[in-house]
N, C-alpha and C. Protein backbone atom coordinates (compact mmCIF):
# COMPACT_ATOMS: atom_id res chain seq x y z
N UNK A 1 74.03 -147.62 -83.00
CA UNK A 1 73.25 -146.88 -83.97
C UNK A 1 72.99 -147.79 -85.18
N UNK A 2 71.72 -147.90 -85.44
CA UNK A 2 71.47 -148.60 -86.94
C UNK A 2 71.19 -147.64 -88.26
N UNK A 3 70.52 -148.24 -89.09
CA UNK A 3 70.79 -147.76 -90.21
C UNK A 3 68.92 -148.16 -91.00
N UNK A 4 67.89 -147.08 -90.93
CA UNK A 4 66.61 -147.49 -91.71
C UNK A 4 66.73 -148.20 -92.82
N UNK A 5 66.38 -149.26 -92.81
CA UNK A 5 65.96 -150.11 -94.55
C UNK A 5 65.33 -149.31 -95.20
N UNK A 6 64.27 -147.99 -95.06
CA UNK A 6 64.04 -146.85 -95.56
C UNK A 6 64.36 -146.04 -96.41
N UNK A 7 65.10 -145.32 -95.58
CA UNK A 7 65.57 -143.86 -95.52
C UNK A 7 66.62 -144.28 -95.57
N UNK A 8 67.86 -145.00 -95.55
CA UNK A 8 69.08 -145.04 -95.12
C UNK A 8 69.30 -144.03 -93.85
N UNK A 9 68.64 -143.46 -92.95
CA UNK A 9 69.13 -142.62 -92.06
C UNK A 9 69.59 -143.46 -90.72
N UNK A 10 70.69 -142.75 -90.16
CA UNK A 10 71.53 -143.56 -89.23
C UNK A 10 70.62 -143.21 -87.99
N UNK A 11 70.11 -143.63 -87.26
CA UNK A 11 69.71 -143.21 -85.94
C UNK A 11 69.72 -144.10 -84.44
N UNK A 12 70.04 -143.12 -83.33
CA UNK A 12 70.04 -144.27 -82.18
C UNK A 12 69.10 -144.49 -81.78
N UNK A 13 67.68 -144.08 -81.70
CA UNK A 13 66.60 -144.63 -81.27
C UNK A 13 66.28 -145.45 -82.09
N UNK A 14 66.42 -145.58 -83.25
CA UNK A 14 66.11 -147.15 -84.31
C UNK A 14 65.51 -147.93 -83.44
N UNK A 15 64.39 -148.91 -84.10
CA UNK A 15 64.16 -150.11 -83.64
C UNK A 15 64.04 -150.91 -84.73
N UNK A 16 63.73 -152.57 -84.23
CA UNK A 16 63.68 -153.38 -85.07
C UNK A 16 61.86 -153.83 -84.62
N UNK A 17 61.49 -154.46 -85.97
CA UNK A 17 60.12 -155.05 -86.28
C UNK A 17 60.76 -156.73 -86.59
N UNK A 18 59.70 -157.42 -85.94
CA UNK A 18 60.32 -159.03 -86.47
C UNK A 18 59.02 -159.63 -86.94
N UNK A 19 58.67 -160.61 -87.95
CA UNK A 19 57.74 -160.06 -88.79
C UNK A 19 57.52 -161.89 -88.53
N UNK A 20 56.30 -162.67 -89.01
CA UNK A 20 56.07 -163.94 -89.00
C UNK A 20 57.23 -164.20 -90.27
N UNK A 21 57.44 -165.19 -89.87
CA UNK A 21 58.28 -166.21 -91.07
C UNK A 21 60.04 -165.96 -90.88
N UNK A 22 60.62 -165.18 -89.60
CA UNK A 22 61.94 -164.77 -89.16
C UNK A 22 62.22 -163.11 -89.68
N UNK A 23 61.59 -163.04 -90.62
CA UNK A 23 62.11 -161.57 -91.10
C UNK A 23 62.28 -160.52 -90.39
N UNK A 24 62.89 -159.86 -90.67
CA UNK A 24 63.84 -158.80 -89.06
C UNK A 24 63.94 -157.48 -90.05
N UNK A 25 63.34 -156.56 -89.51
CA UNK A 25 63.50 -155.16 -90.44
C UNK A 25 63.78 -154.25 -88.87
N UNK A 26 64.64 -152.97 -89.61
CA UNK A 26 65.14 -151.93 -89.31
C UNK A 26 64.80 -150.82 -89.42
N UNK A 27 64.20 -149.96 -88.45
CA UNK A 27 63.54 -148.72 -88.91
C UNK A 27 63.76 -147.39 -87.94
N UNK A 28 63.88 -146.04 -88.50
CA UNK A 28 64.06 -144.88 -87.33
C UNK A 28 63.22 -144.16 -87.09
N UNK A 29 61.54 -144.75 -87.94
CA UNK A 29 60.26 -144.10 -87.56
C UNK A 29 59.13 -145.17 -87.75
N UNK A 30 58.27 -144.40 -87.23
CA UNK A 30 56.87 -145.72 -87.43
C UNK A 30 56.71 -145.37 -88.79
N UNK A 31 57.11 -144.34 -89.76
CA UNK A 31 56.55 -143.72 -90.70
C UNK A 31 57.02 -144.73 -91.96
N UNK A 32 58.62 -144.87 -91.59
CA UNK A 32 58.87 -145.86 -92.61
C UNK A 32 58.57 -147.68 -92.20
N UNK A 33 57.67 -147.69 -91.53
CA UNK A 33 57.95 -148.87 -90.81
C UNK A 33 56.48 -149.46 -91.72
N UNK A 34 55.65 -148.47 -92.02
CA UNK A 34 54.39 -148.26 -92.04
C UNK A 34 54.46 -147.99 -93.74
N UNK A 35 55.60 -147.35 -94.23
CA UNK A 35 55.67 -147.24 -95.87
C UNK A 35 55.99 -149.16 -95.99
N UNK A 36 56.60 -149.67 -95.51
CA UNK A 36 57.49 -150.83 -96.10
C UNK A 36 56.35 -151.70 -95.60
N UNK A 37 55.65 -151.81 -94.70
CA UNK A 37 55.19 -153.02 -93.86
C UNK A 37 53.76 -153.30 -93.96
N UNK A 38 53.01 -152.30 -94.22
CA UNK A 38 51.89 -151.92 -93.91
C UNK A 38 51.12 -152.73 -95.26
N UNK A 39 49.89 -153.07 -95.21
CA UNK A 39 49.46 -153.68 -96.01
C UNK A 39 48.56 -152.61 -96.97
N UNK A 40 47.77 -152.96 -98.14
CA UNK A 40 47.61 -151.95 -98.94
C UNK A 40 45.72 -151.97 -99.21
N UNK A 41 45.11 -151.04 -99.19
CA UNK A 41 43.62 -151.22 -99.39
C UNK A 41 43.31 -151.32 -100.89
N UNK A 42 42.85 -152.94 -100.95
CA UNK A 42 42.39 -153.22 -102.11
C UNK A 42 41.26 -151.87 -103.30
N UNK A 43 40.71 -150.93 -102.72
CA UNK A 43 39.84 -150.40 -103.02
C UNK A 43 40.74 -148.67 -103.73
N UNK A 44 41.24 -147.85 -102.45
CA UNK A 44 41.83 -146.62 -102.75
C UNK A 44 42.92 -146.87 -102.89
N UNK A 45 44.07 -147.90 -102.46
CA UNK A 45 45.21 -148.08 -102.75
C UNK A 45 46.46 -147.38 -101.37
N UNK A 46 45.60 -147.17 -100.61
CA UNK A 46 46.20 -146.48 -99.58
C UNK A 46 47.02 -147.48 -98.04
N UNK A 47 47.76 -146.93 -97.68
CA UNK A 47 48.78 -147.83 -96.69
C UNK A 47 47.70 -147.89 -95.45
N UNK A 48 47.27 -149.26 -94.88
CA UNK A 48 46.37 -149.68 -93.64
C UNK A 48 46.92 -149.66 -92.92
N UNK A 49 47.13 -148.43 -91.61
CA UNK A 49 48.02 -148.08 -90.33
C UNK A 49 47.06 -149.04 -89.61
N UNK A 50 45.90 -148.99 -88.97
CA UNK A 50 44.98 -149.29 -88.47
C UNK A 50 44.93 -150.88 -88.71
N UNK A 51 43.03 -151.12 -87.96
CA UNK A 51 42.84 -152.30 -87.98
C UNK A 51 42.60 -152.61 -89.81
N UNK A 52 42.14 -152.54 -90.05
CA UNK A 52 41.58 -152.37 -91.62
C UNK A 52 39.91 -153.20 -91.46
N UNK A 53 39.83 -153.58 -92.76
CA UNK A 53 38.86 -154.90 -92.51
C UNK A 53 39.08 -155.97 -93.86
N UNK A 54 38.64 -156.93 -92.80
CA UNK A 54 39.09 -158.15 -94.44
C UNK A 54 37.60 -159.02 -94.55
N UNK A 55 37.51 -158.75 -95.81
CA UNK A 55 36.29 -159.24 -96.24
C UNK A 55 36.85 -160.77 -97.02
N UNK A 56 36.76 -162.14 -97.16
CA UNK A 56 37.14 -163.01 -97.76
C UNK A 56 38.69 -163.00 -98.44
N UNK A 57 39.37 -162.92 -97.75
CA UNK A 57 41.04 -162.55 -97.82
C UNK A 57 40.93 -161.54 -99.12
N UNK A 58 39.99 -160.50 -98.37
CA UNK A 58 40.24 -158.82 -99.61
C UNK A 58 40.69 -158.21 -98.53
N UNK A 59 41.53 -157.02 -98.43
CA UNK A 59 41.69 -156.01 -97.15
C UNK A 59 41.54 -154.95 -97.87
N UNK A 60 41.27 -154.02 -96.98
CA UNK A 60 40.41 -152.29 -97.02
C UNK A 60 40.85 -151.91 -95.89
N UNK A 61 41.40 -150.71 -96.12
CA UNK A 61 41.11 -149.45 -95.07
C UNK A 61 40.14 -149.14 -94.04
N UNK A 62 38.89 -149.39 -94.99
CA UNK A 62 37.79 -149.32 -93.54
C UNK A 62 36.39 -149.76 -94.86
N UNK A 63 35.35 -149.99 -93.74
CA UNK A 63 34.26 -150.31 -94.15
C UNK A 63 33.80 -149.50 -95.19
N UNK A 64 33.71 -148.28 -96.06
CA UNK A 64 33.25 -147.75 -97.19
C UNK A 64 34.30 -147.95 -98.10
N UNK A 65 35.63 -148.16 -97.69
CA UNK A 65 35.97 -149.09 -99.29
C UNK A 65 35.88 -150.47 -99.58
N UNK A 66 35.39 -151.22 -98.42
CA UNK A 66 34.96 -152.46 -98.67
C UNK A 66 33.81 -152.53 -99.17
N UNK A 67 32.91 -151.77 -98.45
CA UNK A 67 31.44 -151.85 -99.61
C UNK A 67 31.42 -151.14 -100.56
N UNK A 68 32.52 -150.66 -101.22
CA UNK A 68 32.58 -149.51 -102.81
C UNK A 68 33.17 -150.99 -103.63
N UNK A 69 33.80 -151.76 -103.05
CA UNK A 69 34.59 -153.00 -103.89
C UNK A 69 33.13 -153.62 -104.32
N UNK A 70 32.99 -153.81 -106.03
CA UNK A 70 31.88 -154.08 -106.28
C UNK A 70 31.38 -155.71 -106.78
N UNK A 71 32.76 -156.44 -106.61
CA UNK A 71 32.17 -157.75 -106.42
C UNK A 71 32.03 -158.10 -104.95
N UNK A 72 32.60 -157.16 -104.20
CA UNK A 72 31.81 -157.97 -102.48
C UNK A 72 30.63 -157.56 -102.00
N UNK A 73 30.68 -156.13 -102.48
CA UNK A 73 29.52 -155.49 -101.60
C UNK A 73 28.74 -156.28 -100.42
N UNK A 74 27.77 -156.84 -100.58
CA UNK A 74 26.84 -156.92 -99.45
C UNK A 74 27.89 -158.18 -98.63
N UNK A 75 28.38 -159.30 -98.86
CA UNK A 75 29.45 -159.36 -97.43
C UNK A 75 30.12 -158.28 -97.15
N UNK A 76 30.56 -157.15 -97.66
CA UNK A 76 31.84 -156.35 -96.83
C UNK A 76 30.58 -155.93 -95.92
N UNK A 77 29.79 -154.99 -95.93
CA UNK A 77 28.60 -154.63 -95.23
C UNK A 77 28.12 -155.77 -93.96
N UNK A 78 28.15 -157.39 -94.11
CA UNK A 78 27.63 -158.09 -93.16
C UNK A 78 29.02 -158.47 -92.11
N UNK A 79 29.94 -157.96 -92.72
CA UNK A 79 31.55 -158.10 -92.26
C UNK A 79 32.12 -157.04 -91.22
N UNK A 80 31.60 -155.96 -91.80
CA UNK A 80 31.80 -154.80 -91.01
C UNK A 80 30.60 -154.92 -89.68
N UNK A 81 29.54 -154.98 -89.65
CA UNK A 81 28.80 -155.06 -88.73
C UNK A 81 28.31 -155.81 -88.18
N UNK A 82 29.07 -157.04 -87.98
CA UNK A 82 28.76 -158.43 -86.84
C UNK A 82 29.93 -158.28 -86.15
């Protein structure tokens, strides 16, 4: 049984995530796996479960907060649809 880097909750289905660069995290849901890990949309501020999209190393949630970001606009738009 491990122990969430989270939640502190003890659980036996736990798994581990191993991340580029050796880093090894501990988790007893995708939920916290996804609070701690997950990257953040430059635009609404919201956790990117998904693919997202990255416009010139910016990341977004999805294509209408990349084209609401108002110094990229028209690349996020040629980014999203090629």
């Amino acid at each position: 049984m491990a122990t969430c880097e989270v939640c502190g909750n003890e659980y036996d289905l736990s798994f581990e995530i191993h991340t580029k660069g050796g880093g090894r995290h501990t988790f007893d849901s995708f939920e916290c796996a996804i609070h701690k890990l997950a990257p953040v949309c430059e635009h609404c501020g919201c956790k990117v479960a998904g693919h997202g999209v990255d416009v010139d190393g910016h990341f977004f949630c999805c294509a209408h907060c990349a084209r609401e970001s108002s110094e990229l606009g028209s690349k996020a738009r040629d980014a999203v649809t090629a």
